[in-house]
Protein backbone atom coordinates (compact mmCIF):
# COMPACT_ATOMS: atom_id res chain seq x y z
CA UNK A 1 0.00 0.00 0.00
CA UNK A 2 2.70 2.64 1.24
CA UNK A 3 4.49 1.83 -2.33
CA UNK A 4 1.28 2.29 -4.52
CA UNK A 5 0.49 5.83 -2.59
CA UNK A 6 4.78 6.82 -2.62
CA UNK A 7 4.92 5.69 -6.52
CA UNK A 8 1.82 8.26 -7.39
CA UNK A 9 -0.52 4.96 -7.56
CA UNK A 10 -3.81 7.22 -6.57
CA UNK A 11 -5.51 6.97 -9.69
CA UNK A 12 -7.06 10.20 -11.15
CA UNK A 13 -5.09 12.21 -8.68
CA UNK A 14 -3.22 15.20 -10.32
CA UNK A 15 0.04 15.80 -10.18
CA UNK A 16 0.23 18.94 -7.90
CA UNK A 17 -1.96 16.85 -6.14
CA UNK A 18 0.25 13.97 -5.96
CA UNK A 19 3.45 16.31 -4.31
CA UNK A 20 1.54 17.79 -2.02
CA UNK A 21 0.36 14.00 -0.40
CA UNK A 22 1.80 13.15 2.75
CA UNK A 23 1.76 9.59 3.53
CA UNK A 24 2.25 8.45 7.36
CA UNK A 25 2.17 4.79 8.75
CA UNK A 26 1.44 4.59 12.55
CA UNK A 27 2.51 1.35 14.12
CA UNK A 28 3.88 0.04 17.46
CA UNK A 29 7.23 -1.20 15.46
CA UNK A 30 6.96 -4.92 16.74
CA UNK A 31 6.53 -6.63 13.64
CA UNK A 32 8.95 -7.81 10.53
CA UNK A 33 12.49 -7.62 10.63
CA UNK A 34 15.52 -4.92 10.08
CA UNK A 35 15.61 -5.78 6.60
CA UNK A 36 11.91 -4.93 5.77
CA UNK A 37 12.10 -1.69 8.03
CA UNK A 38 15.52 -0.90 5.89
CA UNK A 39 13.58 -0.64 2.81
CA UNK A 40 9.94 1.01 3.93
CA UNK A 41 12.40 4.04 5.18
CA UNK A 42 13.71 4.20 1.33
CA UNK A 43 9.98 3.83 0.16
CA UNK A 44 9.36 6.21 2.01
CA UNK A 45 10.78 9.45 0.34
CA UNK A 46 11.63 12.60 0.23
CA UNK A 47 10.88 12.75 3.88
CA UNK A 48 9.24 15.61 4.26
CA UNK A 49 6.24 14.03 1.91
CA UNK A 50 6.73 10.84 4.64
CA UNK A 51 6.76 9.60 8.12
CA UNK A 52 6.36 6.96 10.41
CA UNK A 53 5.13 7.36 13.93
CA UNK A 54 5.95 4.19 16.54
CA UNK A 55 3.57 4.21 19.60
CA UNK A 56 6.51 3.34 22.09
CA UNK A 57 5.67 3.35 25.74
CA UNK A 58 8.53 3.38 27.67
CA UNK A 59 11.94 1.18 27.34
CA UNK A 60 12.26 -2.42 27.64
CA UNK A 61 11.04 -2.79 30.98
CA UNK A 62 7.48 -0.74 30.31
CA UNK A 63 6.75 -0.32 26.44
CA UNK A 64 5.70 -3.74 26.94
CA UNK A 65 3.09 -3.18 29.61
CA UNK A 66 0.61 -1.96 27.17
CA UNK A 67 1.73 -2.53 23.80
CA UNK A 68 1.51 -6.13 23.92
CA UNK A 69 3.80 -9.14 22.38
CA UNK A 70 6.28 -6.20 21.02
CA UNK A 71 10.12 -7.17 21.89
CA UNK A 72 12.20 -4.67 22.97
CA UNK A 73 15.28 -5.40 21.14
CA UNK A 74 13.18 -6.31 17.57
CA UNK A 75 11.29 -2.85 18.00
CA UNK A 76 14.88 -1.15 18.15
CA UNK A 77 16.26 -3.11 15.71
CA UNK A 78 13.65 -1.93 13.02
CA UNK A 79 13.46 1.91 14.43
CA UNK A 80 17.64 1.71 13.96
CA UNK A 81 17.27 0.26 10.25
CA UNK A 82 14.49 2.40 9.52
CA UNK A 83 16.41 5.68 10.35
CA UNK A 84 19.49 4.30 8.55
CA UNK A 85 17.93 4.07 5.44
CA UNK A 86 16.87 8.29 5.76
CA UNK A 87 12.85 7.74 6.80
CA UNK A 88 11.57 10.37 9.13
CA UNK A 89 10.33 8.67 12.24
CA UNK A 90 7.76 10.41 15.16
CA UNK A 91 7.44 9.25 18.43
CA UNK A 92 3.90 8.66 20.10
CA UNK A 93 4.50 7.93 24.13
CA UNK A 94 1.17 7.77 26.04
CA UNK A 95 1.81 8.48 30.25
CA UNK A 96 0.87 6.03 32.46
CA UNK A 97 1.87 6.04 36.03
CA UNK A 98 4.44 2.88 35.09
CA UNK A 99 5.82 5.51 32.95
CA UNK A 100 5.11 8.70 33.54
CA UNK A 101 8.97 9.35 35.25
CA UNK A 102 10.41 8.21 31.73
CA UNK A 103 9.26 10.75 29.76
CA UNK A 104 12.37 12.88 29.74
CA UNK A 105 14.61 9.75 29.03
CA UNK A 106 11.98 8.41 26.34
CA UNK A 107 12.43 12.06 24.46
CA UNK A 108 16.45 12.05 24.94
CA UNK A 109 16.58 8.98 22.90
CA UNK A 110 14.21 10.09 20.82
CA UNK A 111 16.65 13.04 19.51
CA UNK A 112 19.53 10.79 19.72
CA UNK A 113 18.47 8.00 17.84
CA UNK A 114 17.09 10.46 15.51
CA UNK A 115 13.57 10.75 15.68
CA UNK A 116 12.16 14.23 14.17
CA UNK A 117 9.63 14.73 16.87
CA UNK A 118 8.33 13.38 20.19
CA UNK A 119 4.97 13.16 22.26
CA UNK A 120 4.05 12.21 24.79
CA UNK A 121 0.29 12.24 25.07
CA UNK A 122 -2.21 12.69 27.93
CA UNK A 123 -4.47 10.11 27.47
CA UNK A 124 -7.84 10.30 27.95
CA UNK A 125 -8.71 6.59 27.96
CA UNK A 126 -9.03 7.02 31.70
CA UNK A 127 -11.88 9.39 31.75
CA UNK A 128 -15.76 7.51 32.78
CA UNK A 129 -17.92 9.92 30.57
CA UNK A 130 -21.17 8.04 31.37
CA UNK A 131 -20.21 9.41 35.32
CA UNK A 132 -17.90 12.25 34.28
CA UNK A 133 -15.24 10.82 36.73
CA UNK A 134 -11.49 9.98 36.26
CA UNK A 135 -11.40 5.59 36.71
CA UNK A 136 -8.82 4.33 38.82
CA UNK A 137 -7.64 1.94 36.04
CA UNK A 138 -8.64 0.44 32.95
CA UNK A 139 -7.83 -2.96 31.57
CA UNK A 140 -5.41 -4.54 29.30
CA UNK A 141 -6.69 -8.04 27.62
CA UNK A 142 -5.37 -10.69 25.52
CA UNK A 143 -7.10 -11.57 22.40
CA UNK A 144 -9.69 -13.55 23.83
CA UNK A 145 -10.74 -10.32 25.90
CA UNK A 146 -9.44 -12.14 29.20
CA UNK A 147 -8.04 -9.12 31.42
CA UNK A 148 -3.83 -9.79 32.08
CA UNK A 149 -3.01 -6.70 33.67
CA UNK A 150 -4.52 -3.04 35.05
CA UNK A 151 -3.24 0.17 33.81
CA UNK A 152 -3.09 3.34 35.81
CA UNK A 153 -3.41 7.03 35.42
CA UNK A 154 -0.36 8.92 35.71
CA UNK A 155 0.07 10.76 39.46
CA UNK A 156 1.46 13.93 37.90
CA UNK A 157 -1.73 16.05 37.05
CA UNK A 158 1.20 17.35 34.11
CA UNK A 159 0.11 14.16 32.25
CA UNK A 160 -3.61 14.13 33.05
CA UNK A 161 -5.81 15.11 30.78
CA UNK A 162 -7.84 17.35 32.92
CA UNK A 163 -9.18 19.38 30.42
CA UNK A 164 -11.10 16.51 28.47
CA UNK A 165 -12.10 15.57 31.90
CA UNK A 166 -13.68 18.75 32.41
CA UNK A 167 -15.23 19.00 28.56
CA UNK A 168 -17.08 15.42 29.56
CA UNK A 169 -18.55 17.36 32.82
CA UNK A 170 -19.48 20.31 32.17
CA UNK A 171 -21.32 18.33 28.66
CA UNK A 172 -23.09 15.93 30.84
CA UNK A 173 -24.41 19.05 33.30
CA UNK A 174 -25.83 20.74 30.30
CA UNK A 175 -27.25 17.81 27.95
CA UNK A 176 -28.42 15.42 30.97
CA UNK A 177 -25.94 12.29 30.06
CA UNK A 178 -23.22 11.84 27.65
CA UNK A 179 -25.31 9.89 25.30
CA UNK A 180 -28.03 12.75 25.08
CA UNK A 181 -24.87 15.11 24.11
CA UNK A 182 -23.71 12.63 21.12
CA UNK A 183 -27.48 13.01 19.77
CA UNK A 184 -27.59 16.29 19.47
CA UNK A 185 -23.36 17.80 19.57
CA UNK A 186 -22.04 19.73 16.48
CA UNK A 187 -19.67 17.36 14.73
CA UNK A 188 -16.41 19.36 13.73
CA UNK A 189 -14.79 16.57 11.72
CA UNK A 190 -11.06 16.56 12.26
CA UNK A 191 -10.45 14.36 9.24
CA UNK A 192 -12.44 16.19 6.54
CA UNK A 193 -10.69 19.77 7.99
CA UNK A 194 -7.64 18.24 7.09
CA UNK A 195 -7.87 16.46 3.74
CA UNK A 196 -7.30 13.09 5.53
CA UNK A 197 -7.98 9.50 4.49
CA UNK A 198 -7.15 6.41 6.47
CA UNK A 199 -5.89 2.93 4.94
CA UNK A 200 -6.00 -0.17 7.45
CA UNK A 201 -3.13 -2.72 7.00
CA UNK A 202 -5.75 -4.91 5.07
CA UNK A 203 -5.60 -2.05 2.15
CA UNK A 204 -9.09 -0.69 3.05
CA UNK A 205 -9.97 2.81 2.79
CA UNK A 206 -11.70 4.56 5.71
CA UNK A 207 -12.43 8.62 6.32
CA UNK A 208 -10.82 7.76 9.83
CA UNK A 209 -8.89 5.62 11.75
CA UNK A 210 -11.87 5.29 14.64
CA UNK A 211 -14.52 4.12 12.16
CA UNK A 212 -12.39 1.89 11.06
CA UNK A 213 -11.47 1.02 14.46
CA UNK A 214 -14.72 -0.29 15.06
CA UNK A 215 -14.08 -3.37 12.89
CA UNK A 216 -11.28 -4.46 15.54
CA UNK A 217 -13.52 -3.88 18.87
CA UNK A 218 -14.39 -7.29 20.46
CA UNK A 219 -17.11 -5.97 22.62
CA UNK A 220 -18.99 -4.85 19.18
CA UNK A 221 -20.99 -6.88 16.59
CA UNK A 222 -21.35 -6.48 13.53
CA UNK A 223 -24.82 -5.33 14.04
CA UNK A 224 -23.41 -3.18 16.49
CA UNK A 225 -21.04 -1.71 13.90
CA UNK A 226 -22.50 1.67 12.28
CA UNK A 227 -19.50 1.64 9.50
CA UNK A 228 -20.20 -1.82 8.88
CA UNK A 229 -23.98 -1.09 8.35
CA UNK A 230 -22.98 2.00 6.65
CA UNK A 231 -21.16 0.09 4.15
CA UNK A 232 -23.42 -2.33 3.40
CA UNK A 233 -26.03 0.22 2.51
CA UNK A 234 -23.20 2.08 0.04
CA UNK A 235 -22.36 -1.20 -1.76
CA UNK A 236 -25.30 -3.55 -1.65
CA UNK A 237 -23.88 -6.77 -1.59
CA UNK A 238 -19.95 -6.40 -1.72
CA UNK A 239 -19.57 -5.73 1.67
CA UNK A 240 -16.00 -4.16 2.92
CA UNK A 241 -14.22 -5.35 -0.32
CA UNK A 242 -15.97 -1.99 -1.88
CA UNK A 243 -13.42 -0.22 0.18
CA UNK A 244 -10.10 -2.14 -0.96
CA UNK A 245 -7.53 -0.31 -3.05
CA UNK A 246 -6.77 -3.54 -4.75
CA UNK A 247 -10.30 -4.30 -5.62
CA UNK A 248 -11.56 -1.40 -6.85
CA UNK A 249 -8.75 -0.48 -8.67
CA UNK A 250 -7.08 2.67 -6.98
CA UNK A 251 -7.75 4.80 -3.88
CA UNK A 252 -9.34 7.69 -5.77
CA UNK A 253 -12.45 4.91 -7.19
CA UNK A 254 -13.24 4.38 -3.48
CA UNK A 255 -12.88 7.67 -2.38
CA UNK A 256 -14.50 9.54 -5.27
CA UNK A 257 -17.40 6.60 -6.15
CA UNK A 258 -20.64 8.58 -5.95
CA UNK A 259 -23.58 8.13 -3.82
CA UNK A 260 -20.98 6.07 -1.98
CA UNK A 261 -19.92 6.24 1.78
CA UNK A 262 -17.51 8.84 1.51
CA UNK A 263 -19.58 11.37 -1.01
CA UNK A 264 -22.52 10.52 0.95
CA UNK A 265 -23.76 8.68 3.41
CA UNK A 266 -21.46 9.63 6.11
CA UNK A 267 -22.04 13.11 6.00
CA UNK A 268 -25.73 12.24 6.01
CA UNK A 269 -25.43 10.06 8.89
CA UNK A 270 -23.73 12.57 11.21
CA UNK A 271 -26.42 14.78 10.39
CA UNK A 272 -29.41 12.44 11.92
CA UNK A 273 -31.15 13.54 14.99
CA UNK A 274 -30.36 10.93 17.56
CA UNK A 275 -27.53 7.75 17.50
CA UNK A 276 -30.87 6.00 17.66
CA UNK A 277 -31.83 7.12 14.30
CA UNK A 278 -28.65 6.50 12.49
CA UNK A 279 -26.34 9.48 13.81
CA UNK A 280 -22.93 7.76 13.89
CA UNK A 281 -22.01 7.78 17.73
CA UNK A 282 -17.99 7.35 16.69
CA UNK A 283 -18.38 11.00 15.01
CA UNK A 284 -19.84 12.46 18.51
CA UNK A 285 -17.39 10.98 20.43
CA UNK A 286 -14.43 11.83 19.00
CA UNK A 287 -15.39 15.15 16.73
CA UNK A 288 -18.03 16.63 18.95
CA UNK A 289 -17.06 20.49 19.09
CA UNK A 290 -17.86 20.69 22.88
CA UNK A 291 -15.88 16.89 24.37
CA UNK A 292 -12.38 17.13 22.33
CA UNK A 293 -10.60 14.61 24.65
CA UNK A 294 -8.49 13.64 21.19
CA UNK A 295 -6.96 17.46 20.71
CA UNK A 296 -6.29 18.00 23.90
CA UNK A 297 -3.96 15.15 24.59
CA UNK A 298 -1.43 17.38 22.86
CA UNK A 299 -1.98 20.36 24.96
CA UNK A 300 0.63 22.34 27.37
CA UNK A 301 4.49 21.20 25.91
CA UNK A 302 3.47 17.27 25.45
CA UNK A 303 4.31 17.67 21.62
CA UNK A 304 8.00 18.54 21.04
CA UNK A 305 9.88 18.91 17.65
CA UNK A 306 13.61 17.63 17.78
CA UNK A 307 17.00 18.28 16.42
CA UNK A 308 18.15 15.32 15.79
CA UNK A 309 21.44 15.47 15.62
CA UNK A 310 22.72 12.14 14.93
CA UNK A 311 20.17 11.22 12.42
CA UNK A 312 21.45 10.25 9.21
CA UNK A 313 21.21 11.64 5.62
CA UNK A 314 19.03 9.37 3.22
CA UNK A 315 20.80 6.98 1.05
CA UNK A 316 20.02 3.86 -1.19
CA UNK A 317 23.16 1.95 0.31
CA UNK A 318 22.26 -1.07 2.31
CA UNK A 319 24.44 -1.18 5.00
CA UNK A 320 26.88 -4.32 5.40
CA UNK A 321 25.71 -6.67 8.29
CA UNK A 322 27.45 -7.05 11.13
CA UNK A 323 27.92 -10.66 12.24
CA UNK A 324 27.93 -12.28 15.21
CA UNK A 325 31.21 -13.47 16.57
CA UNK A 326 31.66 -17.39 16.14
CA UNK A 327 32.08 -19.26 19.27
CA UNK A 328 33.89 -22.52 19.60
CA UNK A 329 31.87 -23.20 23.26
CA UNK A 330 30.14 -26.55 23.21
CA UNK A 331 26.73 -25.44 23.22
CA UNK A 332 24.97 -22.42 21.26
CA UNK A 333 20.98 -20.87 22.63
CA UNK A 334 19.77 -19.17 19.29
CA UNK A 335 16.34 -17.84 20.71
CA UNK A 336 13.45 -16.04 18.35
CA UNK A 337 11.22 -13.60 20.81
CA UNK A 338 8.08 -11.83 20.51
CA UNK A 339 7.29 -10.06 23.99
CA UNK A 340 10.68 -10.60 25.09
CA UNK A 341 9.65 -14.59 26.89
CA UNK A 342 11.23 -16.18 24.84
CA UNK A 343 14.62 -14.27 25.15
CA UNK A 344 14.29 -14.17 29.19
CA UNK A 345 13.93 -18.13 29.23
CA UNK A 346 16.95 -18.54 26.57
CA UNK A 347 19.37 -16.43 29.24
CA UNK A 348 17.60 -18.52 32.15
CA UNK A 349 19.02 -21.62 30.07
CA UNK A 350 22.58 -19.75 29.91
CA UNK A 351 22.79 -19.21 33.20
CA UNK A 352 21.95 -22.84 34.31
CA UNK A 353 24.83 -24.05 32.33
CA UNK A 354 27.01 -21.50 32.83
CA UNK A 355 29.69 -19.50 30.90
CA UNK A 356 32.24 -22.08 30.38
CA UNK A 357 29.87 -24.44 28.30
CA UNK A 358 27.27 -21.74 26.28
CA UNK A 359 28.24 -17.79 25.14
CA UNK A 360 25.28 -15.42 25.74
CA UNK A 361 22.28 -16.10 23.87
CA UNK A 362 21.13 -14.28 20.53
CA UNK A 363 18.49 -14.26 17.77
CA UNK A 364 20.10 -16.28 14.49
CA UNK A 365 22.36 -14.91 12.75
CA UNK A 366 21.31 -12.44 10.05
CA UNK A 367 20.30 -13.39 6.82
CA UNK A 368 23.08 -14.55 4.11
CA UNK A 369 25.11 -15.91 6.94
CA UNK A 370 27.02 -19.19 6.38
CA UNK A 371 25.24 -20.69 9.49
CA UNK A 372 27.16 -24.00 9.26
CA UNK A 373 30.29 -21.85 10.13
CA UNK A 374 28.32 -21.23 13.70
CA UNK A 375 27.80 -24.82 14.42
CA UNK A 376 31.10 -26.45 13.39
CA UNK A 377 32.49 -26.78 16.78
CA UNK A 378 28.62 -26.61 18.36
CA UNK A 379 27.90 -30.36 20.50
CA UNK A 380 24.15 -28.81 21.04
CA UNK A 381 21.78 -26.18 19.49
CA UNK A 382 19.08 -25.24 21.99
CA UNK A 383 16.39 -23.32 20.04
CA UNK A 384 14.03 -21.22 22.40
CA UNK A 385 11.02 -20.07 19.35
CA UNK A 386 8.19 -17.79 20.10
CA UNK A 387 5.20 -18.22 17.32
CA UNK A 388 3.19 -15.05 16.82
CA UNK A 389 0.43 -14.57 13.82
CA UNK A 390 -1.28 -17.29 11.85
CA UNK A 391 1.54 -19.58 12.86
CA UNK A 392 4.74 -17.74 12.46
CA UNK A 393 8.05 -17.91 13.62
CA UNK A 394 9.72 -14.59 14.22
CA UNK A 395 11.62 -12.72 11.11
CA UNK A 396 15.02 -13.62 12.49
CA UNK A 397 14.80 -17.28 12.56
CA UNK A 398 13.36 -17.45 9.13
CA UNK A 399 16.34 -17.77 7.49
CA UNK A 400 18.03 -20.25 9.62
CA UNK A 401 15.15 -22.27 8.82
CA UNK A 402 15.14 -22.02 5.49
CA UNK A 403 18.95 -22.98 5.71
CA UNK A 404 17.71 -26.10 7.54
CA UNK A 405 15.32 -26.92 5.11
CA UNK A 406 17.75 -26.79 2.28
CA UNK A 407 19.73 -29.29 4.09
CA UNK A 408 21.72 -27.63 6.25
CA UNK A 409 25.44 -28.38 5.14
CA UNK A 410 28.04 -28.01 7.76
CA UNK A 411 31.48 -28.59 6.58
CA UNK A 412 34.99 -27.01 7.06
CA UNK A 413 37.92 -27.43 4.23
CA UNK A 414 35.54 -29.44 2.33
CA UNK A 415 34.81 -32.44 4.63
CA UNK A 416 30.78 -32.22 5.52
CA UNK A 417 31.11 -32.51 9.34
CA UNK A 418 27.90 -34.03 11.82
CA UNK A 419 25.55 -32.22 12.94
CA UNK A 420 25.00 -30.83 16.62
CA UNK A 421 22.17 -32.31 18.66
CA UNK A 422 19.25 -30.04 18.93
CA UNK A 423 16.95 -29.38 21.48
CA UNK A 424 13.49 -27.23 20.65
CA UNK A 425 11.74 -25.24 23.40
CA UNK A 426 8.56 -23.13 21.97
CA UNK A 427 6.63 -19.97 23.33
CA UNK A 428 3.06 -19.40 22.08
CA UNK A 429 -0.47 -18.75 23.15
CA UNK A 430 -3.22 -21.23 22.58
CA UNK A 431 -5.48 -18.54 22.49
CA UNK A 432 -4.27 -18.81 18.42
CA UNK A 433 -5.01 -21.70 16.35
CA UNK A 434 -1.27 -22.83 15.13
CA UNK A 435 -0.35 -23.29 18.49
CA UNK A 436 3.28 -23.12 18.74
CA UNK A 437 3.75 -23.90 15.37
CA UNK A 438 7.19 -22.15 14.72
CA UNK A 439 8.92 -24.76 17.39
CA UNK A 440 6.87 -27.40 15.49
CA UNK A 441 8.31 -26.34 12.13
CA UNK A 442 11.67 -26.38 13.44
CA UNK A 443 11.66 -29.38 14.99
CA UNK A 444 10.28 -31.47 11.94
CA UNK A 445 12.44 -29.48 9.96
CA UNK A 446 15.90 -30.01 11.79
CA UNK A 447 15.04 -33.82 11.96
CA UNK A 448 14.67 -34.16 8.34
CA UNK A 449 17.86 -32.39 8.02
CA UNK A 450 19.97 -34.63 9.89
CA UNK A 451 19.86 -32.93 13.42
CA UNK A 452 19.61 -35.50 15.90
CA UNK A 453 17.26 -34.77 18.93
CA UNK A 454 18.76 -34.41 22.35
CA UNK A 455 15.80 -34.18 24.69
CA UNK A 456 11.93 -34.09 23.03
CA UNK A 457 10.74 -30.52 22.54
CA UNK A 458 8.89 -28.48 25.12
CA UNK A 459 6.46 -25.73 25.23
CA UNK A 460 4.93 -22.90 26.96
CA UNK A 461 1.72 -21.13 26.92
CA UNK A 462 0.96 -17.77 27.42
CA UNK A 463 -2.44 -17.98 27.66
CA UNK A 464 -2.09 -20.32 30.80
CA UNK A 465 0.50 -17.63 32.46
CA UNK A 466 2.55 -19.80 34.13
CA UNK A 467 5.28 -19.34 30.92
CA UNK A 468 8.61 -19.93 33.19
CA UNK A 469 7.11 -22.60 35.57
CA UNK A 470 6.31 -24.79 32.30
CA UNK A 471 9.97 -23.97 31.02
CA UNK A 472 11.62 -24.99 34.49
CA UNK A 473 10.11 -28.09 34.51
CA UNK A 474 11.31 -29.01 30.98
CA UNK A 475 14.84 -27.51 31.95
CA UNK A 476 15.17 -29.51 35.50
CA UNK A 477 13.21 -33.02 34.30
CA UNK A 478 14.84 -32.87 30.81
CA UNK A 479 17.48 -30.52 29.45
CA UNK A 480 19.61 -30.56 32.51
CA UNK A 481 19.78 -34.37 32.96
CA UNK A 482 20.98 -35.25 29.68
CA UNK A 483 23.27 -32.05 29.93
CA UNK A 484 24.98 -33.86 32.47
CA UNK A 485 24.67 -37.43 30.82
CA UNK A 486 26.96 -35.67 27.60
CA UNK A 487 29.15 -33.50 29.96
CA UNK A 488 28.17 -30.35 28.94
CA UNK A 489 27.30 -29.39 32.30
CA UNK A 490 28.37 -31.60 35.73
CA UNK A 491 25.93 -33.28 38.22
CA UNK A 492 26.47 -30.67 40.89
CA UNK A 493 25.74 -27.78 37.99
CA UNK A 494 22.35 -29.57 37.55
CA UNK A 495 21.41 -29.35 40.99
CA UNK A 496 22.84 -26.29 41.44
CA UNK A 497 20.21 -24.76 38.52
CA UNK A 498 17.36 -26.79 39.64
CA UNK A 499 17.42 -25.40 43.57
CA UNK A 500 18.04 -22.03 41.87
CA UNK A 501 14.61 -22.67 39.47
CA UNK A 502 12.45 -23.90 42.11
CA UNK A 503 13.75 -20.49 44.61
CA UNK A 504 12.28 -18.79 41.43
CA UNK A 505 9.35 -20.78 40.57
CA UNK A 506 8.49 -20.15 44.69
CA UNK A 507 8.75 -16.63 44.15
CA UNK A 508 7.06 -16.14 41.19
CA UNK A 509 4.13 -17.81 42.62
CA UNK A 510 4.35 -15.54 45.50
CA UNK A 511 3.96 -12.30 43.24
CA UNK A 512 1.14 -13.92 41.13
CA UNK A 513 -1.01 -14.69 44.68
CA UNK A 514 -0.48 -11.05 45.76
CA UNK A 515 -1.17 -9.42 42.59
CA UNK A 516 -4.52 -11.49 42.53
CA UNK A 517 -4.62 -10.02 45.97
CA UNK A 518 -4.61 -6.73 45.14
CA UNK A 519 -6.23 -7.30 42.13
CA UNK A 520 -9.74 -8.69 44.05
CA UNK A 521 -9.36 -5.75 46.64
């Protein structure tokens, strides 16, 4: 999509038109590898016609807190490759009180890294407008809609959004209730002041990223959905592909198609007397002239431009990977993460067995890497695989895995040497159909290359919670043992790590019991 609208795809736009579009992609940064970032930043030129903003909450010890499954590491990993290839990144942070003391620190490696601008936004997700009250904390959920963790308002009243909290109050004295003020508030519509026009990653074109929004909300139905009715009654029987760029041939055909939703009916809509009679509630909510909980997130000095010094000039160079230094230890942990489990139990592993017998742990080498030159001195490969998506293994193990499943040669002056014993631990959520599917692959795939097994694979799931206490029993019942049985680690070392696991197992319990505690309270 960000290619068609970059290459001047919009049909029937003109071409004064076409130089004055500015194309921006907002995403948490979590997904895809370096290599994919390296070439959306050269897409995505001149810069001043282009941008992407990451939603990054904090560092690797909060971002994580709300934006969910994102990895630390990968997230700066892509952000670094993006910036190296000359794209102009923003910076969306939204305060919490996890966060709220980071903001300064956020915005300094903002401008070092070489962002162009910063934010950090008072959110006003917080706000009750059916009781015009601030709530002490709202949820976060997994994709089931279970509840894994409570958010809370930031204590420094810098960071609160007050002022929306006082638009919802002094709206819900005058109208009677919040809902009576969506029937009957002007809608100023931020999108159509500005010459707007939102694309979801599925290539469909929206006015605005909350209509659109509604598509994703679990507590809705489609019934329940006014774009998706709204649609329906633009394009009798096509449904949402009326609105793809691919189907219809070009974003000006769905934009410009008249007596369609854009030309029409969504104008008309906002216009009805009550949400009862077809007024779209989305529009009052977020547009309403007298609530503007949206605009004001940016008020007071929240939204800072940078200098960024340090930021580097666009080029079309790709820059030469760096490789990994090859170890001649025993044993190698090659771990692909997600949300950052998978890379915690991988340096649990290391530090069971201990520097002498395993360097630290790392995603696979990059891509083009002669990975048989790793594992040429390698007794044991100990994969640690997160799955994420329909099924997927992370970008960075792809292409070992393709390696494998071309065979996997490992040979030095010639001579085709064995292969290193394997052992597969995966990270996933059954809350997703392919259930751990990119340990799965791997281990299917290294057996039909040759790799013998050491231990059988293992597995944790997310959606259980109890991640590490699933991975210490495979380490002390399994891994370890046979660890000791090829001395790669001794007897003592194996008890050593399993009284250390169980100290940790004990404690984690401890935490989980007292943040149900406070949780019930």
């Amino acid at each position: 999509v960000l290619r068609y609208l970059r290459s001047g795809g919009a049909a029937n736009v003109s071409n004064s038109a076409q130089h004055r579009l500015r194309v921006g992609l907002f995403t948490n940064g979590g997904m895809r590898g370096p290599d994919w970032w390296a070439e959306l930043g050269r897409i995505m030129q001149p810069a001043s016609c282009a941008f992407v903003r990451f939603a990054i909450d904090g560092d690797g010890n909060t971002n994580h807190l709300y934006r969910q499954r994102v990895d630390w590491g990968r997230l700066m990993a892509n952000v670094n490759a993006f910036l190296s290839a000359g794209g102009n990144a923003e910076w969306d942070f939204l305060v919490f009180e996890h966060n709220e003391h980071q903001v300064e620190e956020m915005r300094l490696l903002a401008e070092n890294l070489g962002f162009s601008k910063f934010t950090a936004k008072k959110t006003a997700r917080f706000i009750d407008k059916k009781r015009g009250k601030m709530r002490e904390s709202t949820p976060v959920c997994s994709p089931d809609g279970n509840v894994v963790r409570h958010l809370r308002p930031p204590l420094a009243s810098e960071w609160q959004n007050e002022a929306a909290l006082s638009d919802v109050q002094v709206a819900v004295a005058e109208h009677g209730s919040i809902d009576a003020y969506y029937d009957r508030c002007k809608v100023e519509c931020k999108v159509a002041k500005e010459k707007e026009v939102y694309i979801s990653a599925e290539g469909l074109a929206f006015p605005c990223c909350w209509l659109a929004g509604e598509l994703y909300r679990a507590d809705m139905s489609n019934q329940q959905r006014q774009v998706v009715r709204l649609v329906r009654a633009a394009f009798p029987g096509q449904g949402l592909e009326a609105l793809s760029l691919r189907q219809r041939g070009g974003l000006a055909r769905v934009v410009d198609r008249k007596g369609g939703l854009f030309d029409q009916l969504i104008h008309a809509a906002v216009l009805m007397p009550s949400v009862a009679d077809g007024r779209l509630q989305t529009c009052s909510a977020v547009c309403g002239a007298q609530v503007r909980g949206f605009a004001k997130q940016f008020d007071g000095s929240a939204q800072q431009r940078l200098v960024p010094a340090l930021r580097p000039q666009p080029n079309n160079v790709r820059p030469e990977p760096q490789e990994q230094p090859r170890s001649e230890l025993p044993m190698l942990i090659w771990y692909g993460s997600v949300t950052g489990n998978a890379a915690r139990l991988a340096n649990r592993l290391a530090a069971a067995v201990g520097p002498a017998t395993v360097s630290t742990p790392t995603p696979p080498p990059l891509a083009g890497t002669d990975f048989g030159s790793f594992l040429r001195h390698c007794r044991l490969l100990v994969l640690v695989l997160a799955t994420w998506g329909d099924g997927l293994p992370t970008d960075d193990v792809l292409p070992f895995l393709e390696w494998v499943g071309r065979g996997a040669i490992i040979s030095s002056d010639g001579v085709q040497q064995v292969k290193p014993k394997v052992a597969v631990f995966g990270v996933g959520s059954s809350y997703w159909p392919r259930f751990n599917a990119a340990a799965q692959r791997a281990t299917t795939s290294l057996a039909a290359a040759g790799f013998p097994e050491l231990v059988p694979g293992g597995c944790s799931d997310e959606a259980v919670g109890e991640v590490d206490a699933q991975f210490e029993l495979w380490l002390q019942e399994q891994l370890l043992p046979s660890l000791a049985e090829c001395g790669l680690v001794s007897n003592a070392q194996a008890l050593a790590a399993a009284v250390t696991g169980s100290k940790r197992q004990e404690q984690q319990q401890q935490q989980q019991q007292r943040q149900q505690q406070q949780q019930s309270v």
